[in-house]
PDB file of N, CA and C in Angstrom:
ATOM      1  N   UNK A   1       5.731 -11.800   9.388  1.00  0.00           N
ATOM      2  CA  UNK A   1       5.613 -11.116   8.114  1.00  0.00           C
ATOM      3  C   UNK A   1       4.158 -10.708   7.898  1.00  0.00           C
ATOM      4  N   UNK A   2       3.861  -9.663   7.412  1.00  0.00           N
ATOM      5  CA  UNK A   2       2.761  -9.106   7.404  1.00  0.00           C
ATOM      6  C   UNK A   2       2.421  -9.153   5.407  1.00  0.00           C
ATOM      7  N   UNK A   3       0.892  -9.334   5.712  1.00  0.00           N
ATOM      8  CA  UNK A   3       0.923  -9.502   3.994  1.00  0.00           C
ATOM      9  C   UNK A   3      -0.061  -8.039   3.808  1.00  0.00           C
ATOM     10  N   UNK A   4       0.147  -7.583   3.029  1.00  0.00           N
ATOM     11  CA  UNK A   4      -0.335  -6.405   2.327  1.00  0.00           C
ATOM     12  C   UNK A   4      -0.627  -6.632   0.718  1.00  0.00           C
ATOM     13  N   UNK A   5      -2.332  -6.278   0.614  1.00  0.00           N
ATOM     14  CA  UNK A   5      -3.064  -6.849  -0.564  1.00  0.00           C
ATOM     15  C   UNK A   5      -3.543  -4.705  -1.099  1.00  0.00           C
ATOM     16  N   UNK A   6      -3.757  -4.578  -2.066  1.00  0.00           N
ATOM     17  CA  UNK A   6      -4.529  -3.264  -2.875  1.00  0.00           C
ATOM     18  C   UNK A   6      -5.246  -4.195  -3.580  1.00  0.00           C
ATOM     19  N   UNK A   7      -6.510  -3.533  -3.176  1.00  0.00           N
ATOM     20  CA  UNK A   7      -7.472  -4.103  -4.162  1.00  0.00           C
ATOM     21  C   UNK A   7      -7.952  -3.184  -5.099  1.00  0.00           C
ATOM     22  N   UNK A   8      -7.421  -4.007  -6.201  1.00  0.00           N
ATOM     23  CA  UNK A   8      -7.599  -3.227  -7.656  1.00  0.00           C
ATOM     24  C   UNK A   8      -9.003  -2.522  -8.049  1.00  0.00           C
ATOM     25  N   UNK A   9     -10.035  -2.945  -7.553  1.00  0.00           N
ATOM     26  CA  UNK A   9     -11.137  -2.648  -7.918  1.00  0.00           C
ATOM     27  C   UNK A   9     -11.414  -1.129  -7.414  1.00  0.00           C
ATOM     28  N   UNK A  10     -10.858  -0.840  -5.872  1.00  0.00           N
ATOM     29  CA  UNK A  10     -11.520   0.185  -5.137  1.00  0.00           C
ATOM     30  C   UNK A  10      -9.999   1.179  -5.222  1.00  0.00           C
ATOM     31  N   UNK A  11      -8.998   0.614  -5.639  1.00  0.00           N
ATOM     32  CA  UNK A  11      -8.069   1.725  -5.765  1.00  0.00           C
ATOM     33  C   UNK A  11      -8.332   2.679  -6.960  1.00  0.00           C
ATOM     34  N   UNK A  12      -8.109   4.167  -7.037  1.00  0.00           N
ATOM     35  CA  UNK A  12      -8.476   5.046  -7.819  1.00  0.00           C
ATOM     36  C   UNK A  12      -6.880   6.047  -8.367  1.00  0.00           C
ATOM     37  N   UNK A  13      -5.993   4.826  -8.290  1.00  0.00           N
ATOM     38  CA  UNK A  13      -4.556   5.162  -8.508  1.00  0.00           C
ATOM     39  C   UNK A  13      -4.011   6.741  -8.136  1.00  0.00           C
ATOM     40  N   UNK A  14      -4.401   7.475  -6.870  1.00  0.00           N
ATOM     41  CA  UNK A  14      -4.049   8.633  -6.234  1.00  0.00           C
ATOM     42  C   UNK A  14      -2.932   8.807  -6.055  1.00  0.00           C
ATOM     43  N   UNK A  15      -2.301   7.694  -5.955  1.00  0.00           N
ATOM     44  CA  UNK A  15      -1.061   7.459  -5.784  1.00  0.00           C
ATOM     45  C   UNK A  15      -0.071   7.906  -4.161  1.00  0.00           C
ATOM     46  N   UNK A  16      -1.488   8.104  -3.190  1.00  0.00           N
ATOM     47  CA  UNK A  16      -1.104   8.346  -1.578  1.00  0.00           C
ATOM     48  C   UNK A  16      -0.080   7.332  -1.112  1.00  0.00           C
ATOM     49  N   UNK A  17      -0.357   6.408  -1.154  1.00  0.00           N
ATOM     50  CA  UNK A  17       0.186   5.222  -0.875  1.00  0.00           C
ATOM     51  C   UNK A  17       1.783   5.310  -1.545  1.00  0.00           C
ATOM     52  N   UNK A  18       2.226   5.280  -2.873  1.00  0.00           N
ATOM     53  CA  UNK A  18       3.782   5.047  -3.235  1.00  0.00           C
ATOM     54  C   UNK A  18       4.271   6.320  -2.571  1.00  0.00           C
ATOM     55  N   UNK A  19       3.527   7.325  -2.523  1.00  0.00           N
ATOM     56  CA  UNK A  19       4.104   8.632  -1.922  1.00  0.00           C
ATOM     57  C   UNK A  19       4.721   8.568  -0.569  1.00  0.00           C
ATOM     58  N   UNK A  20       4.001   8.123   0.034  1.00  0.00           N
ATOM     59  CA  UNK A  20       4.133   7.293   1.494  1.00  0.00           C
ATOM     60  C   UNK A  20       4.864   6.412   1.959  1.00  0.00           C
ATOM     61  N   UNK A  21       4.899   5.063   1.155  1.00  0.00           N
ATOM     62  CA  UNK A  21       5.871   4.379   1.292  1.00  0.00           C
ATOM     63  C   UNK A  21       5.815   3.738  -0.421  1.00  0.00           C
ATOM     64  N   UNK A  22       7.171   4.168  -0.989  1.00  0.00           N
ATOM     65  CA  UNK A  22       7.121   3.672  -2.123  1.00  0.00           C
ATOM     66  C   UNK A  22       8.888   2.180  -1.494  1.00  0.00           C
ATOM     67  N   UNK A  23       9.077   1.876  -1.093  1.00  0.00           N
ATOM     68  CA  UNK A  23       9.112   0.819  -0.384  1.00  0.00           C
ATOM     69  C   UNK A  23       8.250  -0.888  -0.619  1.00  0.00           C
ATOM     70  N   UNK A  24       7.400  -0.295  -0.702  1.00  0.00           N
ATOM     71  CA  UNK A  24       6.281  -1.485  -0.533  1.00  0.00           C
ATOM     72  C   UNK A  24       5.415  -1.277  -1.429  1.00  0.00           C
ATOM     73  N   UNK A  25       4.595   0.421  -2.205  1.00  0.00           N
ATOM     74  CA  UNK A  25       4.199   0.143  -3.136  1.00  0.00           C
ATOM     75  C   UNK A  25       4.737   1.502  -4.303  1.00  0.00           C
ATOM     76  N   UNK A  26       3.867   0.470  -5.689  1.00  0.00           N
ATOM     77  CA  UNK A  26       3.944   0.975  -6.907  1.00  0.00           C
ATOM     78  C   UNK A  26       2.855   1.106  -7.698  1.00  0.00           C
ATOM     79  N   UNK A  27       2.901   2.282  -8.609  1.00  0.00           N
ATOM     80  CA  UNK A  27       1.827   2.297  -9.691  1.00  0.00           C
ATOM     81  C   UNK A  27       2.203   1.460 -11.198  1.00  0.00           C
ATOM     82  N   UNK A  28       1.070   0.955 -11.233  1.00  0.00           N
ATOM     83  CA  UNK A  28       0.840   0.083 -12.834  1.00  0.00           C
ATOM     84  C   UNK A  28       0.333   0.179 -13.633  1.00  0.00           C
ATOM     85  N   UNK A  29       0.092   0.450 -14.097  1.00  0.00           N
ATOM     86  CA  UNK A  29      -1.006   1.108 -15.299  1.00  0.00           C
ATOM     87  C   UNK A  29      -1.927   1.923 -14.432  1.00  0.00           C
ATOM     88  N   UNK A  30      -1.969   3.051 -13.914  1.00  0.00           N
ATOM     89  CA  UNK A  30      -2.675   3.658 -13.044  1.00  0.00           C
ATOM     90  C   UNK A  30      -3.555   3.101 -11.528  1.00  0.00           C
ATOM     91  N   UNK A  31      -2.669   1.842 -11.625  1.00  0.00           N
ATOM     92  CA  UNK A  31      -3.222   1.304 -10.104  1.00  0.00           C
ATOM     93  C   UNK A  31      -2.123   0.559  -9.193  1.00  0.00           C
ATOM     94  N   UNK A  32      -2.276   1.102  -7.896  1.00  0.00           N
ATOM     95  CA  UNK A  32      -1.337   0.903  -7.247  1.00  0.00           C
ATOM     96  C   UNK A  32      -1.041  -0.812  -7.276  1.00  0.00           C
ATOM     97  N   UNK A  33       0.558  -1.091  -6.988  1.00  0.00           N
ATOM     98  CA  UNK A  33       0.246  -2.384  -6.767  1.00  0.00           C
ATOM     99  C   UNK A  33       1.286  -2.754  -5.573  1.00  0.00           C
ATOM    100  N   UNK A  34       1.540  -3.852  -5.050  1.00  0.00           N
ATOM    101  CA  UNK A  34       2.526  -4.143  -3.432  1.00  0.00           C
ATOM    102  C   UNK A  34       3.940  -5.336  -4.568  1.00  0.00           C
ATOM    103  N   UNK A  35       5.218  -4.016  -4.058  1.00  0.00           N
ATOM    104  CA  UNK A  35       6.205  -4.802  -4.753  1.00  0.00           C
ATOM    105  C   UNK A  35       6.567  -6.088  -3.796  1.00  0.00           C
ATOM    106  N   UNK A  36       6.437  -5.743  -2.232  1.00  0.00           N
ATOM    107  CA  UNK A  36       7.058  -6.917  -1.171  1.00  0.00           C
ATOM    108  C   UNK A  36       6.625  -6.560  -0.390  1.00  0.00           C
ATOM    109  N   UNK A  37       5.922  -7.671   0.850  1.00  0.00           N
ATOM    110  CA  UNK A  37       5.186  -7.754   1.606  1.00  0.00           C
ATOM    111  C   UNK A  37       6.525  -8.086   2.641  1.00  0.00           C
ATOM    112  N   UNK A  38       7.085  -8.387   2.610  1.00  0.00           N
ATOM    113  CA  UNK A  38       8.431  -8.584   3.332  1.00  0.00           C
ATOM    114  C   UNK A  38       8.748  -7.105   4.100  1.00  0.00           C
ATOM    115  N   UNK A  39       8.071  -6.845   5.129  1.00  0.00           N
ATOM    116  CA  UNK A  39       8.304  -5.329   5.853  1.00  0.00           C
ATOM    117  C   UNK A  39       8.586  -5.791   7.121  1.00  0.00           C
ATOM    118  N   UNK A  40       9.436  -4.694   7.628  1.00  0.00           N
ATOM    119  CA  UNK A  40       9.425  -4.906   9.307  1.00  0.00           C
ATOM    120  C   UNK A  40       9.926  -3.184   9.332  1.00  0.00           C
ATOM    121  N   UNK A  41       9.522  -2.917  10.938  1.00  0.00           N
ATOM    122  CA  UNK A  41      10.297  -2.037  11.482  1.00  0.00           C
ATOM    123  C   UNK A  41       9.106  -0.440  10.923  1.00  0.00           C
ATOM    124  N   UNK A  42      10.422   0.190  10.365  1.00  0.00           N
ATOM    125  CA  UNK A  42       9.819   1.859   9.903  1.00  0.00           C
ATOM    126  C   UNK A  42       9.184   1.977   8.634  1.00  0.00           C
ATOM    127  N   UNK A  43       9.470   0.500   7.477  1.00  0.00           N
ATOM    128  CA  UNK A  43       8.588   0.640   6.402  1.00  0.00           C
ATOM    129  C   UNK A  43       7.176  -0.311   6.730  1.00  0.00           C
ATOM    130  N   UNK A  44       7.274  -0.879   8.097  1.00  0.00           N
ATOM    131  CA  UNK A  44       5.705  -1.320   7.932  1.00  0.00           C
ATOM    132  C   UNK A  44       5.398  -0.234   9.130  1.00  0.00           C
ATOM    133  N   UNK A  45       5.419   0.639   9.550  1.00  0.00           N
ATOM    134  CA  UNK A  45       4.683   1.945   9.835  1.00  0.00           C
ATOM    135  C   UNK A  45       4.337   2.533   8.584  1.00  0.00           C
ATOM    136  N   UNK A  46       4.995   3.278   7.954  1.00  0.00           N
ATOM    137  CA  UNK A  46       5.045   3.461   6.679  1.00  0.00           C
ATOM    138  C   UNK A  46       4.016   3.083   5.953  1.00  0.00           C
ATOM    139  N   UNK A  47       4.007   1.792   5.871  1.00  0.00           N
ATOM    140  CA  UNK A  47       2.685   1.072   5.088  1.00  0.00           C
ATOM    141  C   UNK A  47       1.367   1.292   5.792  1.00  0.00           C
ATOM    142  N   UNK A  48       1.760   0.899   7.234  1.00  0.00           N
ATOM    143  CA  UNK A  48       0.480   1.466   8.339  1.00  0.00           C
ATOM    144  C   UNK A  48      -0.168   2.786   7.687  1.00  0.00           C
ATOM    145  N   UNK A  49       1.015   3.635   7.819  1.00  0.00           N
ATOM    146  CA  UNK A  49       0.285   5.133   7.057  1.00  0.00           C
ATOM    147  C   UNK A  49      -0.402   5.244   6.012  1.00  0.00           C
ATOM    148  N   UNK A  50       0.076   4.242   4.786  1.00  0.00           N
ATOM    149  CA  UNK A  50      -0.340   4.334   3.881  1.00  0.00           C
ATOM    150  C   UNK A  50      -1.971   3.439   3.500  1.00  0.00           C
ATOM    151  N   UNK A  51      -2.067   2.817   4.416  1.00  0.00           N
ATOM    152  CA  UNK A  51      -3.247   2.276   4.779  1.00  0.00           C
ATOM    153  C   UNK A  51      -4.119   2.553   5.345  1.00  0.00           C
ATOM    154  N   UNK A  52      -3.671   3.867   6.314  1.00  0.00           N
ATOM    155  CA  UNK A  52      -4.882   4.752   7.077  1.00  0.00           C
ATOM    156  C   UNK A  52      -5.165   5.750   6.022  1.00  0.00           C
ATOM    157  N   UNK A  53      -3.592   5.947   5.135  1.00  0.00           N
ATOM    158  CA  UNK A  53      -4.124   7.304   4.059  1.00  0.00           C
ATOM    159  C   UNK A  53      -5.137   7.372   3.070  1.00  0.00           C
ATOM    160  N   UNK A  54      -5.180   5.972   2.537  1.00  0.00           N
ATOM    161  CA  UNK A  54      -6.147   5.869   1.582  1.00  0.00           C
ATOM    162  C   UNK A  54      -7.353   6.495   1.285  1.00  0.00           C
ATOM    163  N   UNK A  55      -7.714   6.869   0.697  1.00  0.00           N
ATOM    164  CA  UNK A  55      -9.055   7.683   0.315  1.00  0.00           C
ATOM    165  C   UNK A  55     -10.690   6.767   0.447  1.00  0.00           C
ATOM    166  N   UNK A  56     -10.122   5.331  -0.305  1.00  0.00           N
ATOM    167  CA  UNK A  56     -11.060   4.573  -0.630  1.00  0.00           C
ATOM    168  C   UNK A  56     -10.905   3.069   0.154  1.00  0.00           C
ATOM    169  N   UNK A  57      -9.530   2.930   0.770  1.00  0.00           N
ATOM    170  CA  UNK A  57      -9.684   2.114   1.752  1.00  0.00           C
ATOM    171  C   UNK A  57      -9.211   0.848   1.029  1.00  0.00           C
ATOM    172  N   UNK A  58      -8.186   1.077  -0.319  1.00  0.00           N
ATOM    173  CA  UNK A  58      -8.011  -0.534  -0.858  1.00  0.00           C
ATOM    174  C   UNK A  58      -7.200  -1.327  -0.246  1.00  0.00           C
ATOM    175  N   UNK A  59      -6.460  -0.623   0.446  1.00  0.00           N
ATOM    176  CA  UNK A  59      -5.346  -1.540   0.897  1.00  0.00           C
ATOM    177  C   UNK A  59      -5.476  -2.147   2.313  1.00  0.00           C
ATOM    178  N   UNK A  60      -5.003  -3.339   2.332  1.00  0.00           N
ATOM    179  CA  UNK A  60      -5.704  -4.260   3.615  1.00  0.00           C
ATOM    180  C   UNK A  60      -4.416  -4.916   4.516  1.00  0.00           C
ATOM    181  N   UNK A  61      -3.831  -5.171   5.245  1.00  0.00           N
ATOM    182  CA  UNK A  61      -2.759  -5.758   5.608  1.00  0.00           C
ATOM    183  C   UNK A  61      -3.250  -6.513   6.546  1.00  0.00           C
ATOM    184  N   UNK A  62      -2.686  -7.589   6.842  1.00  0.00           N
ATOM    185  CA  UNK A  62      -2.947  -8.640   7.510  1.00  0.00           C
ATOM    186  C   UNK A  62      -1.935  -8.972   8.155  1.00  0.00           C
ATOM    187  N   UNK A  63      -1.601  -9.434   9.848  1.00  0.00           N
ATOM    188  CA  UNK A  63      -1.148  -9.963  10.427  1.00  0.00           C
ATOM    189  C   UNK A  63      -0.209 -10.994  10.199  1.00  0.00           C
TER     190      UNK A  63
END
């Protein structure tokens, strides 16, 4: 299981990421947030993408 963190501080709620995989994430009061880290398969590519897409680089996934 792979854990996937947005860090609130450096996200700028663009909203690349739910666009990408809204799967795994969501916006909250204008900042993205991770509904389930529970991914396998085509939504943790997905998330992959959405982690290279970032503008500002908040989102971090871990092994």
């Amino acid at each position: 299981m792979k854990k996937i963190i947005v860090d609130a501080n450096l996200c700028t709620g663009c909203g690349l990421c739910v666009d990408i995989c809204p799967e795994v994430f969501e916006m909250k009061d204008d900042i993205s947030v991770v509904k389930t880290s529970d991914v396998s398969g085509e939504v943790a590519e997905k998330a992959k993408e959405a982690q290279e897409s970032c503008p500002v680089e908040a989102i971090t996934i871990e092994e």
